[in-house]
Protein backbone atom coordinates (compact mmCIF):
# COMPACT_ATOMS: atom_id res chain seq x y z
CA UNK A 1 17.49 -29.52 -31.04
CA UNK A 2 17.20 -25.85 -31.55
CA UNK A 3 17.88 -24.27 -28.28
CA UNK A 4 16.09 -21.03 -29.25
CA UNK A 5 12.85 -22.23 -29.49
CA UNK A 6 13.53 -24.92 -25.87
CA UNK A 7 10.18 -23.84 -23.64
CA UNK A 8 12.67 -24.61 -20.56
CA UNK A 9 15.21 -21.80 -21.36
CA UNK A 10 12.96 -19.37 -22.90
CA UNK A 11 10.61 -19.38 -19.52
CA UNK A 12 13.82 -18.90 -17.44
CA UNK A 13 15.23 -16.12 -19.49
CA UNK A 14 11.80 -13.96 -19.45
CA UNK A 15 11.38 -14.31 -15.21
CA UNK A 16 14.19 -11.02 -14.50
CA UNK A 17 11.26 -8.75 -17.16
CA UNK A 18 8.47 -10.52 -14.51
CA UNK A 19 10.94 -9.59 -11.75
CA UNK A 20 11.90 -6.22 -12.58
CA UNK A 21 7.73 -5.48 -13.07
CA UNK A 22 7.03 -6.13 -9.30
CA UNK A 23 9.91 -4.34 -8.17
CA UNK A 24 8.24 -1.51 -10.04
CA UNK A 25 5.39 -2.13 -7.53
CA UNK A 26 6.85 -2.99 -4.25
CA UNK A 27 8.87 0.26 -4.55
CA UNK A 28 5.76 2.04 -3.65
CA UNK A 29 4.49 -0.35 -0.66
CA UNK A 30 8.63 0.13 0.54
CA UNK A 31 8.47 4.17 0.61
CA UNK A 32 9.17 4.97 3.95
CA UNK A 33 6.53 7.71 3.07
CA UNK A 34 2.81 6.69 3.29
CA UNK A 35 1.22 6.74 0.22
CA UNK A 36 -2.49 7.69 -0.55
CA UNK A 37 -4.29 6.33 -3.29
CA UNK A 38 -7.40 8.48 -4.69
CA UNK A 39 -8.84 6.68 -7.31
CA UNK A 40 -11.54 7.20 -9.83
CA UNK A 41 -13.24 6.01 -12.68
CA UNK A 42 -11.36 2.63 -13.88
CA UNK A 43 -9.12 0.70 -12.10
CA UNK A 44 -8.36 -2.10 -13.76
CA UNK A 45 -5.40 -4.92 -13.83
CA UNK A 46 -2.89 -2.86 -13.02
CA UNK A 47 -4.70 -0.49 -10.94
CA UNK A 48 -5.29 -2.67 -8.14
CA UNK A 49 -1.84 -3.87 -8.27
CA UNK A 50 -0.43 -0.64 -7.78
CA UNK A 51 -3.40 0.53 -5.44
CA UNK A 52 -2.43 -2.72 -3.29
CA UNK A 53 0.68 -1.40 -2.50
CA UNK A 54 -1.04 2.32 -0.70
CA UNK A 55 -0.96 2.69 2.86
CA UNK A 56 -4.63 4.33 2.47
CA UNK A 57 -6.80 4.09 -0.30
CA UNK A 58 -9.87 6.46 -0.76
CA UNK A 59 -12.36 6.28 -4.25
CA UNK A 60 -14.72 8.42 -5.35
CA UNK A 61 -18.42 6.92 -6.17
CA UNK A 62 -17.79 5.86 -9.96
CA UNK A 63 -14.98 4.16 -9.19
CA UNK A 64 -15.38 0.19 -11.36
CA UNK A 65 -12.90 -2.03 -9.84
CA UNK A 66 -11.32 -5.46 -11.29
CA UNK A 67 -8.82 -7.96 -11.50
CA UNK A 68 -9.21 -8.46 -15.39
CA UNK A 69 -5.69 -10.51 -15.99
CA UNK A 70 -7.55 -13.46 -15.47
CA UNK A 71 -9.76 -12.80 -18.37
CA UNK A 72 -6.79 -11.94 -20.51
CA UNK A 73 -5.76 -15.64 -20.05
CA UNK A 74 -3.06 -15.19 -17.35
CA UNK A 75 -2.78 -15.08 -13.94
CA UNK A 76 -1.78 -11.36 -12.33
CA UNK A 77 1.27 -11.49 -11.48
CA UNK A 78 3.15 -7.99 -9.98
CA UNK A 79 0.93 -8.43 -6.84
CA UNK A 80 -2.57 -8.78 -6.32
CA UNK A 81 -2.64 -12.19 -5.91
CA UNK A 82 -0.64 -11.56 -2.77
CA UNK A 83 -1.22 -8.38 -1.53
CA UNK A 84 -5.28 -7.98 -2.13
CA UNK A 85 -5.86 -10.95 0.30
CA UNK A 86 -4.33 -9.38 2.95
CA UNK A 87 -5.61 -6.22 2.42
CA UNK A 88 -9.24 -7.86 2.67
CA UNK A 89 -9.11 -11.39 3.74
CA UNK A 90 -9.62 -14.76 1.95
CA UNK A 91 -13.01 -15.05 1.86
CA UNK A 92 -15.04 -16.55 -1.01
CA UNK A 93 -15.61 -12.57 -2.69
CA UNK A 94 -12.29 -12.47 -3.21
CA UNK A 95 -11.63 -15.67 -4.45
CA UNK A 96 -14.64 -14.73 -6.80
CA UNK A 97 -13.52 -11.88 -7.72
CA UNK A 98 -10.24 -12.87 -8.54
CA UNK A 99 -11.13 -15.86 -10.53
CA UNK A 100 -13.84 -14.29 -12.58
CA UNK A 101 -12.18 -10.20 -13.58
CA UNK A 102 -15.58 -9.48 -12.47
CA UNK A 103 -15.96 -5.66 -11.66
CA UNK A 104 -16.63 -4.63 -8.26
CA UNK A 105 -18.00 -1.15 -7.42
CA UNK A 106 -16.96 1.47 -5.24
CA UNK A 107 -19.13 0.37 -2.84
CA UNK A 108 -17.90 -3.26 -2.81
CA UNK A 109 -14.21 -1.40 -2.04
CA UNK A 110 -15.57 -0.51 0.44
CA UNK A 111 -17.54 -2.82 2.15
CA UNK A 112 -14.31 -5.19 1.27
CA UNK A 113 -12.22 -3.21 3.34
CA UNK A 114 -10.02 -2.30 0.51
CA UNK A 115 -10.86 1.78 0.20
CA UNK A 116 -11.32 3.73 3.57
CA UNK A 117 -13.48 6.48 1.99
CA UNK A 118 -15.91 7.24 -0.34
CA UNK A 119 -16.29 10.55 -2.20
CA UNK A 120 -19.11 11.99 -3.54
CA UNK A 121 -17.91 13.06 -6.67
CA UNK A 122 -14.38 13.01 -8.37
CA UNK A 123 -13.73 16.44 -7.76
CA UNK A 124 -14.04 15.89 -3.89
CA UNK A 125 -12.08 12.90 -4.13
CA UNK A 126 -8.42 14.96 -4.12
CA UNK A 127 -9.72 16.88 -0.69
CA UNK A 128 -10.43 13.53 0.65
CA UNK A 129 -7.13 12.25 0.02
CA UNK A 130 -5.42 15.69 0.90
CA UNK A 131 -7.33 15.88 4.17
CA UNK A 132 -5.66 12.14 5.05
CA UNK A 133 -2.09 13.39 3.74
CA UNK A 134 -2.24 16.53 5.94
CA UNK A 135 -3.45 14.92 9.21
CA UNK A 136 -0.41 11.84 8.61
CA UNK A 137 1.77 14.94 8.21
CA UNK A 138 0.83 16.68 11.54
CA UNK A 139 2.73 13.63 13.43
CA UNK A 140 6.43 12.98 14.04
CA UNK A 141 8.32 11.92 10.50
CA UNK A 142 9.92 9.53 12.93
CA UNK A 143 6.77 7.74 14.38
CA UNK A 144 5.18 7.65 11.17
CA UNK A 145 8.28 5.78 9.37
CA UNK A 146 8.54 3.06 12.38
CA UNK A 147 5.06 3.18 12.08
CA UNK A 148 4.50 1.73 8.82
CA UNK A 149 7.76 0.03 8.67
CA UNK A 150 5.76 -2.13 11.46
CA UNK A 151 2.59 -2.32 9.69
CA UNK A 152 4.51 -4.10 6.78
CA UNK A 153 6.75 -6.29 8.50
CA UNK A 154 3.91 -7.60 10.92
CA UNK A 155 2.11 -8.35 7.75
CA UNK A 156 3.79 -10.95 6.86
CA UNK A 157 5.63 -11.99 10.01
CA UNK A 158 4.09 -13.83 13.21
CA UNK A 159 3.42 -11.61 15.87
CA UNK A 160 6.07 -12.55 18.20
CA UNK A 161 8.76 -11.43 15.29
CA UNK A 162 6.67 -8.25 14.50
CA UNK A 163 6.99 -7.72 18.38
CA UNK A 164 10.47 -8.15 17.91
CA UNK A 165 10.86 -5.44 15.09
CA UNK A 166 8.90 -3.61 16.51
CA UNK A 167 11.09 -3.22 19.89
CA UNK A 168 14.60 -3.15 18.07
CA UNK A 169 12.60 -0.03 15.74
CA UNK A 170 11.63 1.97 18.94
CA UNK A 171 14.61 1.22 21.21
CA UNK A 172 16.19 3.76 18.81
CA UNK A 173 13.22 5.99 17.50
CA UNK A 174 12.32 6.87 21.24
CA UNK A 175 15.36 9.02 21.95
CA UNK A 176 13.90 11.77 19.59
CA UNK A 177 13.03 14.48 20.58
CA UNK A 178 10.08 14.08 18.81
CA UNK A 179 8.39 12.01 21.31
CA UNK A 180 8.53 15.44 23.74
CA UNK A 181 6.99 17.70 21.09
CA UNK A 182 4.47 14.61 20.27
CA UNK A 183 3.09 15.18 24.22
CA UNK A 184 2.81 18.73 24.17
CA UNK A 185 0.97 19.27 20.64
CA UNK A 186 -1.72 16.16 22.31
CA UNK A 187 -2.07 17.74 25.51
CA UNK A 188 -2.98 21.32 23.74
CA UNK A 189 -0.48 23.07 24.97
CA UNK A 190 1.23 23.74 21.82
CA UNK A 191 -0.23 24.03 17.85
CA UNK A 192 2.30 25.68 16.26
CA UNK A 193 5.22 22.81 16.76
CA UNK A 194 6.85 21.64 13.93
CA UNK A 195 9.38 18.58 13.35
CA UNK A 196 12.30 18.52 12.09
CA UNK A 197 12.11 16.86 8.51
CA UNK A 198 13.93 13.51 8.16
CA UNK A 199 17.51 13.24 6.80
CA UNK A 200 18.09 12.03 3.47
CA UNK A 201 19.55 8.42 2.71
CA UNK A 202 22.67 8.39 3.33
CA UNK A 203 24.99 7.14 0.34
CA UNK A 204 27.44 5.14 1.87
C-alpha cells in the first residue's frame, strides 16, 4: 500500500494547518483589549469568522453578510459554526443561514443581534466605531480586562463557574486604586482623571 496517498494519514497530517487557522482567530476574541469591528460592504466567509470574535460589532447600511463556505462545498471551520450561535442564538435563521451561504443584510445583523449599530453611510461608520472605542476607554483598564475576561469565560461555562471566575478575578482587581477614581469620575466630581495604563506581559 502506498502510504502517501492513505486518506487516514493524510487527514491527520493536514489538522495542525486547520489548527493553526483558528488560532489565527481566537487570538483576537483572547485580546485582553476589546475589539470593535466596523464593517462595510462584503463580509463574507471569513469575515464573519473574524467579526465573531469582536467584543462589539457596528456596520454601516451596505453591509451584505454570509456564511458562503457552505456553498464552496465545506463546512466553515475557524469559527462561525461555534461562535455565531452564541452571538445570536440557535434559532431556525441561523440554522438557515448557515446551511444555505445565503446573504443577510445589514439590517438582518441587526435585527439578529449580531451588529449593535447601524451607520448611515460608510464614511460615518469609523465615528461610530470610534465613538464606542473612546467611551470603553474612559473606564478603568482594570475593570474593562476582568470585564471581558468574564464575558468570555461565562460564555461557555455554567453560571455557577462563571460566578466562580468571576469572584477569584475581582478578589484581586478590587484593591486598585482604580475602583476610587471609578466613584469620583461617576459622581461628577472629577472629569479630568486618568488611569494608569496597564503593565505589559510579563516575560517570565
Amino acid at each position: 500500500a502506498d502510504d502517501a496517498q492513505d486518506a487516514a494519514r493524510k487527514s491527520l497530517a493536514f489538522r495542525p494547518q486547520i489548527l493553526e487557522m483558528q488560532a489565527a482567530f481566537t487570538a483576537v476574541e483572547e485580546c485582553p483589549v476589546p475589539v470593535v469591528a466596523a464593517i462595510h460592504g462584503a463580509c463574507v466567509g471569513a469575515g464573519v469568522d473574524l467579526s465573531c470574535c469582536a467584543d462589539v460589532r457596528v456596520c454601516s447600511s451596505d453591509a451584505k453578510f454570509s456564511i458562503r463556505e457552505v456553498r464552496l462545498g465545506l463546512a466553515a471551520d475557524v469559527g462561525t459554526l461555534q461562535r455565531f450561535p452564541k452571538l445570536v442564538g440557535y434559532g431556525s435563521r441561523v440554522r438557515e443561514l448557515c446551511l444555505t451561504g445565503d446573504d443577510f443584510s445589514a439590517e438582518d445583523a441587526l435585527k439578529i443581534g449580531f451588529v449593535s449599530r447601524l451607520s448611515k453611510t460608510s464614511g460615518d461608520l469609523v465615528n461610530v466605531a470610534n465613538d464606542i472605542c473612546h467611551r470603553i476607554s474612559r473606564n478603568s483598564p482594570v475593570a474593562v480586562t476582568v470585564t471581558k475576561a468574564s464575558l468570555n469565560y461565562s460564555r461557555d461555562h455554567t453560571v455557577a463557574e462563571g460566578l466562580e471566575h468571576i469572584a477569584l478575578q475581582n478578589s484581586s482587581a478590587l484593591m486598585s486604586e482604580d475602583l476610587v477614581k471609578s466613584f469620583m469620575m461617576s459622581g461628577g466630581s472629577a472629569d479630568d482623571i486618568q488611569f494608569a495604563p496597564m503593565h505589559p506581559y510579563s516575560r517570565l
